[in-house]
PDB file of N, CA and C in Angstrom:
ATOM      1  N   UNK A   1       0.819  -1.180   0.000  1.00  0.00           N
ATOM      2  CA  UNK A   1       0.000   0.000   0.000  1.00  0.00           C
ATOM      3  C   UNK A   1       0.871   1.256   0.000  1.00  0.00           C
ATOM      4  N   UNK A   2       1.940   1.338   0.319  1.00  0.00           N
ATOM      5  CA  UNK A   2       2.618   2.517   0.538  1.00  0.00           C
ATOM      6  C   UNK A   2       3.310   2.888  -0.322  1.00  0.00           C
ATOM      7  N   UNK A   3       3.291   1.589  -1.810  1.00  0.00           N
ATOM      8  CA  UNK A   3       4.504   2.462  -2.762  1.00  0.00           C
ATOM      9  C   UNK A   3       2.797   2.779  -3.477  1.00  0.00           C
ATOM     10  N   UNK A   4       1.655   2.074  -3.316  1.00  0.00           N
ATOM     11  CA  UNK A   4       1.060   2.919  -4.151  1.00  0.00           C
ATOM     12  C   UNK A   4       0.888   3.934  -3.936  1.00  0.00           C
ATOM     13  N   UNK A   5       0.232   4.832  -2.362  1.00  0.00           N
ATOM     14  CA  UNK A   5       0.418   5.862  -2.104  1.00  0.00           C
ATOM     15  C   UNK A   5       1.667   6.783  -2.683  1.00  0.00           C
ATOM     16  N   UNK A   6       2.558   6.213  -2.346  1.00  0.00           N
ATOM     17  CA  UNK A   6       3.604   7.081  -2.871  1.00  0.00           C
ATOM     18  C   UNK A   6       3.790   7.371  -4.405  1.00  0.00           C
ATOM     19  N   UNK A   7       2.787   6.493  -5.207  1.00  0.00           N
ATOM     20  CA  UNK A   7       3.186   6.805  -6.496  1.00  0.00           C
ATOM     21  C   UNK A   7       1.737   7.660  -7.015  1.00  0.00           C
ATOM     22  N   UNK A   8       0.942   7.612  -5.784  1.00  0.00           N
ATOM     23  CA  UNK A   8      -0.453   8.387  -6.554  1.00  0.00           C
ATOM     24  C   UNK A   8       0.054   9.997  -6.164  1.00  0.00           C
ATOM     25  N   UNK A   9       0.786  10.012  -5.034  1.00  0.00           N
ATOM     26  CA  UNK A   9       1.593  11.669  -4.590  1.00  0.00           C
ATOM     27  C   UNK A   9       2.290  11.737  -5.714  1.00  0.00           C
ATOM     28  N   UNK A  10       2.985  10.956  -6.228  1.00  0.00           N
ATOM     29  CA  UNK A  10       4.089  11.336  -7.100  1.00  0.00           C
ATOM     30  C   UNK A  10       2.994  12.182  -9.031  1.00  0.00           C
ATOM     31  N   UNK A  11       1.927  11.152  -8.756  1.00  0.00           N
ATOM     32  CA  UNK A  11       1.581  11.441 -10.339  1.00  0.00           C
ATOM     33  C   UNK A  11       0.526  13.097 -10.054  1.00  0.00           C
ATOM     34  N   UNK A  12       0.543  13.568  -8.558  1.00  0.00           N
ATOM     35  CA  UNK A  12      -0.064  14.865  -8.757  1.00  0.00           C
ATOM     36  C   UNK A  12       1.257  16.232  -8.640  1.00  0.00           C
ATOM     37  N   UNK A  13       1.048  16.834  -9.901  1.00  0.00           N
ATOM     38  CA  UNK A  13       2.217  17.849 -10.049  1.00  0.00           C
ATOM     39  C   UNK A  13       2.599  18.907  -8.845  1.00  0.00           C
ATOM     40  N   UNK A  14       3.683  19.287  -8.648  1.00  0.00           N
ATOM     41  CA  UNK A  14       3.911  20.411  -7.641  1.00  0.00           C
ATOM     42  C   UNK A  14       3.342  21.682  -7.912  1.00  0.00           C
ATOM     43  N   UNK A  15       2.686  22.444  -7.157  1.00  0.00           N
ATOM     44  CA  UNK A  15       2.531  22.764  -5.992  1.00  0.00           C
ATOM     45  C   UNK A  15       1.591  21.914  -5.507  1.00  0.00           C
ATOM     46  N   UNK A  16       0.329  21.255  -5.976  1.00  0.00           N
ATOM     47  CA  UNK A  16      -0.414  20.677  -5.552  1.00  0.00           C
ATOM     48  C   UNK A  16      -0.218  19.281  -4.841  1.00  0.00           C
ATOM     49  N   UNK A  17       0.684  19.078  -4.826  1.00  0.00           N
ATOM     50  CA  UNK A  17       1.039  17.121  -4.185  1.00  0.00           C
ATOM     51  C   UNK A  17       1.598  17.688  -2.901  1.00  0.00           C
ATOM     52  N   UNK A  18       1.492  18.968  -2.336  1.00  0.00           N
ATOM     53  CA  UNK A  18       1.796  18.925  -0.901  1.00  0.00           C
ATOM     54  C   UNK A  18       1.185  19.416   0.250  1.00  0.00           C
ATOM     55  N   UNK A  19      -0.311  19.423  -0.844  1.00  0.00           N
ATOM     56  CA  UNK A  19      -1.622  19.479   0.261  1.00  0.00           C
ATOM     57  C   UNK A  19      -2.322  18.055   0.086  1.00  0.00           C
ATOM     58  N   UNK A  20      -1.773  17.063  -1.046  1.00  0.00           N
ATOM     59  CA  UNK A  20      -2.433  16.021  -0.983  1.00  0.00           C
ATOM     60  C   UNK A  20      -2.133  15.128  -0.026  1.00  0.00           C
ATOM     61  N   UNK A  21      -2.872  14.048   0.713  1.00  0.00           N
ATOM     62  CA  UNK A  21      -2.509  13.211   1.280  1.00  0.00           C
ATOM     63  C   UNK A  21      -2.741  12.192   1.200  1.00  0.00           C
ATOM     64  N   UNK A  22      -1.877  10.978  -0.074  1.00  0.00           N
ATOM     65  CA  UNK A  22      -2.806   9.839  -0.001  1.00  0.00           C
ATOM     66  C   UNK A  22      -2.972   8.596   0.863  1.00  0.00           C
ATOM     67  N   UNK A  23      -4.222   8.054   0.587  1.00  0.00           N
ATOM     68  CA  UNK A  23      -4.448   6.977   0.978  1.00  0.00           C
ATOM     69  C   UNK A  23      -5.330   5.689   0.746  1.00  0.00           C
ATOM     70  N   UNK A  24      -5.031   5.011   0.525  1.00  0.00           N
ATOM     71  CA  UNK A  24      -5.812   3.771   0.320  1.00  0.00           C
ATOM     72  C   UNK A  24      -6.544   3.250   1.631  1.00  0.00           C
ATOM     73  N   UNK A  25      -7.162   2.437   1.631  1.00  0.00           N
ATOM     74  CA  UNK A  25      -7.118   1.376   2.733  1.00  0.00           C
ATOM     75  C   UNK A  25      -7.632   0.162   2.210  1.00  0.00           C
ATOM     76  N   UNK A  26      -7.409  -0.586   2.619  1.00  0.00           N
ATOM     77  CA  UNK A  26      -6.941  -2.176   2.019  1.00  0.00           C
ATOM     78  C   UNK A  26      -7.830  -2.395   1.062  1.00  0.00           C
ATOM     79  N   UNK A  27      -8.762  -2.505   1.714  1.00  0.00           N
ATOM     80  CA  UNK A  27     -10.057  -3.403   1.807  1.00  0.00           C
ATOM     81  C   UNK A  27     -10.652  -2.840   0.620  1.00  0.00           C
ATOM     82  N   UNK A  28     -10.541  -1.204   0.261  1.00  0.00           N
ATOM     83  CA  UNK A  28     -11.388  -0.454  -0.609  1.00  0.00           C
ATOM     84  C   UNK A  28     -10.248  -1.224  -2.159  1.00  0.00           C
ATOM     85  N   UNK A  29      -8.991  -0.856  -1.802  1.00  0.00           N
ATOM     86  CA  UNK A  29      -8.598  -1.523  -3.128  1.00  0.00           C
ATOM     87  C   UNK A  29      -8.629  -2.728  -3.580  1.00  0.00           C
ATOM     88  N   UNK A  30      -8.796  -3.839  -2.529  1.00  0.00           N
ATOM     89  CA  UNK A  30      -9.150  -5.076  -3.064  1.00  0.00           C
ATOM     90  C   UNK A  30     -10.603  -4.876  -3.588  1.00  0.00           C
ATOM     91  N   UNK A  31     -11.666  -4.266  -3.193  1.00  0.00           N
ATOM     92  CA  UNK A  31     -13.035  -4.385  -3.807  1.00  0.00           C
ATOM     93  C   UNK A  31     -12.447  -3.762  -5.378  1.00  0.00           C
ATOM     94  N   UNK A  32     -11.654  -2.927  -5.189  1.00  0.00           N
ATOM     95  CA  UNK A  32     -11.158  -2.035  -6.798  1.00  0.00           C
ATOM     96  C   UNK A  32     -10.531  -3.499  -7.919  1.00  0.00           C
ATOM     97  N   UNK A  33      -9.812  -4.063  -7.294  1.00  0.00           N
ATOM     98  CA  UNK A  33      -8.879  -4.995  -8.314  1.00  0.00           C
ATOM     99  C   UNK A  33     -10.310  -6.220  -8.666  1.00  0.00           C
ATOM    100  N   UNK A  34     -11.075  -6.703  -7.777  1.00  0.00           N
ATOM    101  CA  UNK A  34     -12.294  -7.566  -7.753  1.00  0.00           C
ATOM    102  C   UNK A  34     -13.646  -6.893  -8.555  1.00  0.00           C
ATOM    103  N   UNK A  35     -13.248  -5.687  -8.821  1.00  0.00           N
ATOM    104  CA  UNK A  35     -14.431  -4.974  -9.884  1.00  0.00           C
ATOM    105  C   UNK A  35     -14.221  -5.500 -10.947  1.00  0.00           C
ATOM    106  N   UNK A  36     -12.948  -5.744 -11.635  1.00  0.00           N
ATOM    107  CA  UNK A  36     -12.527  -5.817 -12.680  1.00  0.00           C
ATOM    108  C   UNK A  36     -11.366  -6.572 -12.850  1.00  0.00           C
ATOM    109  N   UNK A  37     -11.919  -7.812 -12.937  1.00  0.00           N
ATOM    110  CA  UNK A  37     -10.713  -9.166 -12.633  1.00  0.00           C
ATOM    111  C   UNK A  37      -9.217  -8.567 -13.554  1.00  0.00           C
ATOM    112  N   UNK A  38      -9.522  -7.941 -14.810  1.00  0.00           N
ATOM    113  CA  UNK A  38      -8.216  -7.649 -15.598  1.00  0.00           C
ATOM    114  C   UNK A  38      -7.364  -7.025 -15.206  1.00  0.00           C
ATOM    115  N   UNK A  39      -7.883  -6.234 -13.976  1.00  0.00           N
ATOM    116  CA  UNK A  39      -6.805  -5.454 -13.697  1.00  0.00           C
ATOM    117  C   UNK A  39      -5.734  -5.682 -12.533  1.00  0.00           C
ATOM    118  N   UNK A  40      -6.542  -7.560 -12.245  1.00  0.00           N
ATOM    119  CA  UNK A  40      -5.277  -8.264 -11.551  1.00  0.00           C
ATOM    120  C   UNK A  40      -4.154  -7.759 -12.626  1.00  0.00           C
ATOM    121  N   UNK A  41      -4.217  -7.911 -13.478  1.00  0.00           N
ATOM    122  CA  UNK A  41      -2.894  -8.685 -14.594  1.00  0.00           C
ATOM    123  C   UNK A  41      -2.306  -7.066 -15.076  1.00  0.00           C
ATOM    124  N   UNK A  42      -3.579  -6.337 -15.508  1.00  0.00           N
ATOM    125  CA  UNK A  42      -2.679  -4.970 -15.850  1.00  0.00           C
ATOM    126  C   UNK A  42      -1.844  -4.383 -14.373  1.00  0.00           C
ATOM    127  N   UNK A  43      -2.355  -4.024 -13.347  1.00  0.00           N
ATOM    128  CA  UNK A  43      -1.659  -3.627 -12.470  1.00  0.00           C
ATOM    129  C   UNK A  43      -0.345  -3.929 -11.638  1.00  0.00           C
ATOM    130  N   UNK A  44      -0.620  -5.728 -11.863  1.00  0.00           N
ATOM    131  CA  UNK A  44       0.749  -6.351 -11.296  1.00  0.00           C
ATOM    132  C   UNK A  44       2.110  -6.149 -12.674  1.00  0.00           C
ATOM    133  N   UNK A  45       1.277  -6.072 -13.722  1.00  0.00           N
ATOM    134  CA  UNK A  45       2.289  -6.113 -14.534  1.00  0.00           C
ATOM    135  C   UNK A  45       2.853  -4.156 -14.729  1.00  0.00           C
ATOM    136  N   UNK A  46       2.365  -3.294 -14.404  1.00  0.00           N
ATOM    137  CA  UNK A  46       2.988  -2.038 -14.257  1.00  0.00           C
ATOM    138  C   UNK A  46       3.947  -2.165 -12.989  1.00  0.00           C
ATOM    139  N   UNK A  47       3.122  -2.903 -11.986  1.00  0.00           N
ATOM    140  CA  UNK A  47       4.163  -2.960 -10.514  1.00  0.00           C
ATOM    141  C   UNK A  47       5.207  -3.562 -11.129  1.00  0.00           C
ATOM    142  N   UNK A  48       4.901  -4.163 -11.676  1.00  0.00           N
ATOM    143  CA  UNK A  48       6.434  -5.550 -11.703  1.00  0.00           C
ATOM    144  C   UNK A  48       7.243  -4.321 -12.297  1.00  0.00           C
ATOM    145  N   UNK A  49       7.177  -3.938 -13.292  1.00  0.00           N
ATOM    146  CA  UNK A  49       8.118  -3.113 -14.808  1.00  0.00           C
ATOM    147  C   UNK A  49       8.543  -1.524 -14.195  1.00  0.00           C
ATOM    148  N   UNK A  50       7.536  -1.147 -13.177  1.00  0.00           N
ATOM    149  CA  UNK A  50       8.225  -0.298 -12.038  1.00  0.00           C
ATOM    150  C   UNK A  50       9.251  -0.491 -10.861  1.00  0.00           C
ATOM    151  N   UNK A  51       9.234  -1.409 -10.478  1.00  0.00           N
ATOM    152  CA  UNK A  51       9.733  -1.974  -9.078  1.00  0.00           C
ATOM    153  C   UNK A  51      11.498  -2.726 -10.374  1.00  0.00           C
ATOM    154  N   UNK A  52      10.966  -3.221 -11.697  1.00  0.00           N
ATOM    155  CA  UNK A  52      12.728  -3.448 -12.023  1.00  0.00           C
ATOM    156  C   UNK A  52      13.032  -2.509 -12.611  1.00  0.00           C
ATOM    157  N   UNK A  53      12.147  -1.094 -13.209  1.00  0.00           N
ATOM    158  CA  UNK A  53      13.107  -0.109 -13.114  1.00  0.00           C
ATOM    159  C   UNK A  53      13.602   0.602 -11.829  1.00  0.00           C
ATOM    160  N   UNK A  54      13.210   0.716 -10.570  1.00  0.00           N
ATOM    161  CA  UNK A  54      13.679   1.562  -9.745  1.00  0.00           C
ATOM    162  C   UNK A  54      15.075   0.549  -9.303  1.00  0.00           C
ATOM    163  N   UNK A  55      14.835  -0.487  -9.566  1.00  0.00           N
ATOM    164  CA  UNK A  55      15.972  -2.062  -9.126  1.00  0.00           C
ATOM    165  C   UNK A  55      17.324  -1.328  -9.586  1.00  0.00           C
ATOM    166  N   UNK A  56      16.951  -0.985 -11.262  1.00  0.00           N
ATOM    167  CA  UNK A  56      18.268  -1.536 -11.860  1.00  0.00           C
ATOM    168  C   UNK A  56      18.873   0.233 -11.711  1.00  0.00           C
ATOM    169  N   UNK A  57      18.337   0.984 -11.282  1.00  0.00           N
ATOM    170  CA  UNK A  57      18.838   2.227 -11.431  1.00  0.00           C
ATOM    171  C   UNK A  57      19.782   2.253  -9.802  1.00  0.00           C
TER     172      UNK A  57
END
């Protein structure tokens, strides 16, 4: 939950991302990924291709 937070702060531009405060909570994003079974597969596959670019840098 916390790199998503951190990446929904990241995608709102400055000045505005430092009155935002995000947050998920669990439960609401699992009902989100269970709305729409596909986006098991799209979302893990952006995590994955994010998490080995921040790796290899």
């Amino acid at each position: 939950m916390d790199f998503l937070e951190q990446e929904m702060k990241n995608d709102i531009p400055d000045p505005l991302n430092q009155n935002f405060i995000p947050y998920y909570q669990l439960h609401e994003f699992e009902g989100l990924l269970f709305n729409n079974i596909e986006t098991f597969d799209d979302l893990f596959t952006i995590l994955k291709d994010t998490k080995r670019h921040f790796m290899v840098q």
